[in-house]
Protein backbone atom coordinates (compact mmCIF):
# COMPACT_ATOMS: atom_id res chain seq x y z
CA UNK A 1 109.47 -100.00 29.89
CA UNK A 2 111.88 -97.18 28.54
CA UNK A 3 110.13 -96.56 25.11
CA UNK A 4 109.17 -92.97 24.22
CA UNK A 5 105.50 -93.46 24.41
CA UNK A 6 105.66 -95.23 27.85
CA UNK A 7 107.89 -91.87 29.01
CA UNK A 8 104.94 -89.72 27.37
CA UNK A 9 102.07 -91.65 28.95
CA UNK A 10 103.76 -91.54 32.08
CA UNK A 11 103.97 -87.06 31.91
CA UNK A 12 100.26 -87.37 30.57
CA UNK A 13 99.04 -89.65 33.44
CA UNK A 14 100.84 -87.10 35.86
CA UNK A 15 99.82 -83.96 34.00
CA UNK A 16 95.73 -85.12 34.14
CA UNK A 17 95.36 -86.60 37.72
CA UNK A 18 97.06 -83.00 38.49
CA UNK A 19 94.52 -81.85 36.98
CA UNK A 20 91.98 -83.54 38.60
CA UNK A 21 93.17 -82.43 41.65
CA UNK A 22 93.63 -78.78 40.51
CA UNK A 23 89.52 -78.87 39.72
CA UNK A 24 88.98 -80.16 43.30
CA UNK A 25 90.80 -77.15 44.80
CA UNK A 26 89.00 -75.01 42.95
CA UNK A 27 85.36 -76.28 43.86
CA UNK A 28 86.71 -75.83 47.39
CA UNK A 29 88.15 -71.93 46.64
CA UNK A 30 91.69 -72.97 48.16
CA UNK A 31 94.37 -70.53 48.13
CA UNK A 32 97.30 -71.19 45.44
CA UNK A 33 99.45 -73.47 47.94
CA UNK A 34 96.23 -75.54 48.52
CA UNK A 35 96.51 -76.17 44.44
CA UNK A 36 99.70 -77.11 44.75
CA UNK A 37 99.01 -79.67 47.23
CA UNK A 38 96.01 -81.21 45.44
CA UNK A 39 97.58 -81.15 41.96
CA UNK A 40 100.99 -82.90 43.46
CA UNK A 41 98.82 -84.95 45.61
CA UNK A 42 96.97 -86.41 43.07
CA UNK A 43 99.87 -86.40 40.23
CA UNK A 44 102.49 -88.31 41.74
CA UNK A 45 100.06 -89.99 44.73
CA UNK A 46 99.82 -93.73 42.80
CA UNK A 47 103.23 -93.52 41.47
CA UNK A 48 104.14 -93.02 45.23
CA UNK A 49 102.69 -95.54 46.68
CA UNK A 50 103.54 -98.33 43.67
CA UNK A 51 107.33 -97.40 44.61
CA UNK A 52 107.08 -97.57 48.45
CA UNK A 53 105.53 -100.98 48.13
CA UNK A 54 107.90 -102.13 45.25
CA UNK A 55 110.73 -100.98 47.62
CA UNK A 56 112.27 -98.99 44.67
CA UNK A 57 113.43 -95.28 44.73
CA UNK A 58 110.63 -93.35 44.18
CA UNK A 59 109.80 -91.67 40.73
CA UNK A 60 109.84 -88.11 41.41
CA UNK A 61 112.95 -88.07 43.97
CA UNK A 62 115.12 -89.46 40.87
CA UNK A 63 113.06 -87.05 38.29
CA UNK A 64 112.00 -83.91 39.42
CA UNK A 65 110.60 -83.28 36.49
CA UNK A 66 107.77 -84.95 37.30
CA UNK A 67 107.43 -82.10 40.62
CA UNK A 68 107.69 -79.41 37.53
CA UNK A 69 104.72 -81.01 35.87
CA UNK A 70 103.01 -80.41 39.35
CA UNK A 71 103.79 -76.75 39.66
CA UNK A 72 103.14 -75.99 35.79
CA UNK A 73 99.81 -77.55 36.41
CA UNK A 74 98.61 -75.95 39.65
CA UNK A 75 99.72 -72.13 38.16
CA UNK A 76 97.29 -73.04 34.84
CA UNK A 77 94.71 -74.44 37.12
CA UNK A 78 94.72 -71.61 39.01
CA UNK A 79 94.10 -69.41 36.13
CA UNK A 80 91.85 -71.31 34.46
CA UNK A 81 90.11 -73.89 36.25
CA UNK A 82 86.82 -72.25 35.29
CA UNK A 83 87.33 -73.17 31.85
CA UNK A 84 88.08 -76.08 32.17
CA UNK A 85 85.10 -76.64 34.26
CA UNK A 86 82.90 -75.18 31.50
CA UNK A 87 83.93 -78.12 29.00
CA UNK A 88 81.38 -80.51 31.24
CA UNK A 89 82.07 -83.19 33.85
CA UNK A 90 85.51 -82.65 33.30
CA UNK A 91 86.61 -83.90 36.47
CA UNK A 92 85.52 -87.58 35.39
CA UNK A 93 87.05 -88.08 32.33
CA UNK A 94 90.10 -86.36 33.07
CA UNK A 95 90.27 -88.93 36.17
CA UNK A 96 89.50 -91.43 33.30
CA UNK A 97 92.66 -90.61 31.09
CA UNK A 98 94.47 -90.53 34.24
CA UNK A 99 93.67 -93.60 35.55
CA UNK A 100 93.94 -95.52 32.25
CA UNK A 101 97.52 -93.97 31.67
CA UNK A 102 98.54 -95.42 35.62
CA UNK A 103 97.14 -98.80 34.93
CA UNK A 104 99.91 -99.44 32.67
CA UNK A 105 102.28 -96.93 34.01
CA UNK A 106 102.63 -99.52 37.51
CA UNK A 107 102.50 -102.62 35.98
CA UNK A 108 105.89 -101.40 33.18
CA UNK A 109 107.01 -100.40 36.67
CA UNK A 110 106.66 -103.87 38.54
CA UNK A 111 107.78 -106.05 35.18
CA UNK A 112 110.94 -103.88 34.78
CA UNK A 113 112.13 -105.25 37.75
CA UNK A 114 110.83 -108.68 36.88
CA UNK A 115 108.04 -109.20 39.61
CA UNK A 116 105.53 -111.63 38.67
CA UNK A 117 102.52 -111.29 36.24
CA UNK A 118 100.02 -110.96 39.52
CA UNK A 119 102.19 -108.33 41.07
CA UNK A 120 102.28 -106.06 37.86
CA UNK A 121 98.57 -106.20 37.49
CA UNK A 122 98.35 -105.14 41.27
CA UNK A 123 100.65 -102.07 41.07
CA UNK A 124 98.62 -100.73 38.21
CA UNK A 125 95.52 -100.73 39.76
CA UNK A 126 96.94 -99.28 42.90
CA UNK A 127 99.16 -96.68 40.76
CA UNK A 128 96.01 -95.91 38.70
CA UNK A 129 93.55 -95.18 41.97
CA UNK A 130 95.34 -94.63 45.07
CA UNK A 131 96.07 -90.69 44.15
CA UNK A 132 92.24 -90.07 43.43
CA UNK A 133 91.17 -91.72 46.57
CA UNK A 134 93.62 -89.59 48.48
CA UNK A 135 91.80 -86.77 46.90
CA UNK A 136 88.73 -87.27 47.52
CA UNK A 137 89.13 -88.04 50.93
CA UNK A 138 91.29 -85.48 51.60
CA UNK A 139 88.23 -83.00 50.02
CA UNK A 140 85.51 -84.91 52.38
CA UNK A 141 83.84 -86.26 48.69
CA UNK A 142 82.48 -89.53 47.72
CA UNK A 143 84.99 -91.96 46.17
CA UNK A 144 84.52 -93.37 42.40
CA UNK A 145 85.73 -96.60 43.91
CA UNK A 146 82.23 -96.17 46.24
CA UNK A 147 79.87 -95.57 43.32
CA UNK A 148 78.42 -98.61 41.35
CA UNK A 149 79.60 -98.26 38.12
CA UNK A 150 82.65 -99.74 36.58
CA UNK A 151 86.17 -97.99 37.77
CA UNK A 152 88.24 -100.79 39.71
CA UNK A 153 87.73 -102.81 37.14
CA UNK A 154 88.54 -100.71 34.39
CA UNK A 155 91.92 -100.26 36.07
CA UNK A 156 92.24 -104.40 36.46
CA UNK A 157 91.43 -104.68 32.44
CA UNK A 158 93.87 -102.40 31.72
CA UNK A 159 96.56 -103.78 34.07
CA UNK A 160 95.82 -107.04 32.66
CA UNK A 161 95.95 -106.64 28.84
CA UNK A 162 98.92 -104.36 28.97
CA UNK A 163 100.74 -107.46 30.68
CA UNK A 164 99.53 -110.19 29.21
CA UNK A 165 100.29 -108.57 25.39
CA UNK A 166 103.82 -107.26 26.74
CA UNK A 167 105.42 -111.21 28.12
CA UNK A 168 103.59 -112.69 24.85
CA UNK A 169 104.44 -110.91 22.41
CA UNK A 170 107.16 -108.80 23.92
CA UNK A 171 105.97 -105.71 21.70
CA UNK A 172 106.04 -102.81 24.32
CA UNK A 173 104.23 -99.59 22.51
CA UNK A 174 100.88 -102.16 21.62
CA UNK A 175 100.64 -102.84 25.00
CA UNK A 176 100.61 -99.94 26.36
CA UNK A 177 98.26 -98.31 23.50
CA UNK A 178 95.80 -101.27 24.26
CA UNK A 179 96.18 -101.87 28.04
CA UNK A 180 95.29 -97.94 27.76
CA UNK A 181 92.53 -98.07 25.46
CA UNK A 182 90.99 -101.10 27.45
CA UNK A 183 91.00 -99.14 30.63
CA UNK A 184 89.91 -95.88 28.56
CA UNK A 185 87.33 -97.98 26.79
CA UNK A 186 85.76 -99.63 30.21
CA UNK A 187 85.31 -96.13 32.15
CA UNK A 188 84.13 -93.86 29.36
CA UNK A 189 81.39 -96.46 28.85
CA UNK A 190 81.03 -96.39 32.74
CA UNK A 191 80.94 -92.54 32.46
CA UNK A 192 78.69 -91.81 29.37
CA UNK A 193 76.35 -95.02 29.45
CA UNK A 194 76.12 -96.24 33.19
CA UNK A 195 78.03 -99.21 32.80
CA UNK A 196 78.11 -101.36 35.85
CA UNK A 197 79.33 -105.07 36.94
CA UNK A 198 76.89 -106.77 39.03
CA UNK A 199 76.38 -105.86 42.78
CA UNK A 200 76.76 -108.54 45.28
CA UNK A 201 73.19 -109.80 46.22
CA UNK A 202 72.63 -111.67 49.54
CA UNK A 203 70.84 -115.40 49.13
CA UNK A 204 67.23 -115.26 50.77
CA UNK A 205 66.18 -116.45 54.25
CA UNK A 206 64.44 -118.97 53.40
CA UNK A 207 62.89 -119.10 56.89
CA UNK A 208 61.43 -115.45 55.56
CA UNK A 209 60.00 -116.99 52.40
């Protein structure tokens, strides 16, 4: 849970869905405190709710360094949100690297205080989405949990293997780097090739056949 890379996925995962929310405020032409309140939104959001529900002191209130990240994030994104813009669809697969880094991120969280296997997988998918849904809502946009293809469950994959590999073979940094790449993997095919689980389908009347 305390390794180095876990500490460095944990700034990135903050860092990007900052950024996420620093691209939404921008779209919107918000004034500066409005960027601060989408990038901290969005940043620390998950990690929020994954420590209210784990009844733990939450992450930020112990390290404000994490509320730094925020602030250093909103000042770039105000000055160059249009750049980052121009690099195409950014907003996706920066929400991509986010939510791939929080899928492990809550479920260290949740087996550092030895919960269960079920609960760990739980509090990384709710770490890795629960800050983007705030933002979109919040910006009156569609959710990526609403569209078709594959995001939930990229989160649940990468939850899942970052759990399973940590209590069987106790070997921290390869979980993380696959629970991450599994998430990574499962959205940037979702993103770049339409990748999509099957839709629930209703069984026919047959008294309309």
């Amino acid at each position: 849970m305390h390794s180095e890379l876990w500490q460095y996925l944990d700034f990135i995962g903050v860092a990007v869905f900052a950024t996420t929310g620093g691209l939404v405020a921008a779209r919107l032409r918000q004034d500066f405190i409005a960027f601060l309140f989408f990038c901290s939104l969005t940043g620390i959001g998950g990690g929020t709710l994954r420590d209210t529900l784990l009844d733990v002191p939450v992450f930020w209130v112990e390290n404000e360094s994490y509320l730094y990240v925020c602030l250093t994030v909103s000042i770039a994104m105000w000055f160059f949100a249009h750049k980052v813009e121009g690099w195409g669809r950014p907003l996706r697969w920066l929400d991509a690297i986010g939510m791939a880094s929080y899928s492990v991120m809550g479920a260290a969280k949740a087996i550092s205080l030895n919960d269960s296997a079920a609960v760990a997988v739980l509090m990384g998918v709710a770490t890795a989405t629960f800050g983007g849904i705030l933002r979109d809502i919040i910006a009156g946009q569609p959710s990526a949990l609403l569209q078709r293809e594959i995001y939930l469950a990229a989160a649940f994959a990468g939850a899942i293997t970052y759990t399973v590999l940590l209590l069987t073979t106790g070997e921290s940094n390869l979980a993380v780097a696959l629970g991450f790449a599994m998430a990574m993997a499962l959205r940037g095919g979702a993103i770049a090739w339409d990748w999509y689980l099957p839709s629930y389908v209703p069984p026919k009347n047959k008294d309309q056949d």
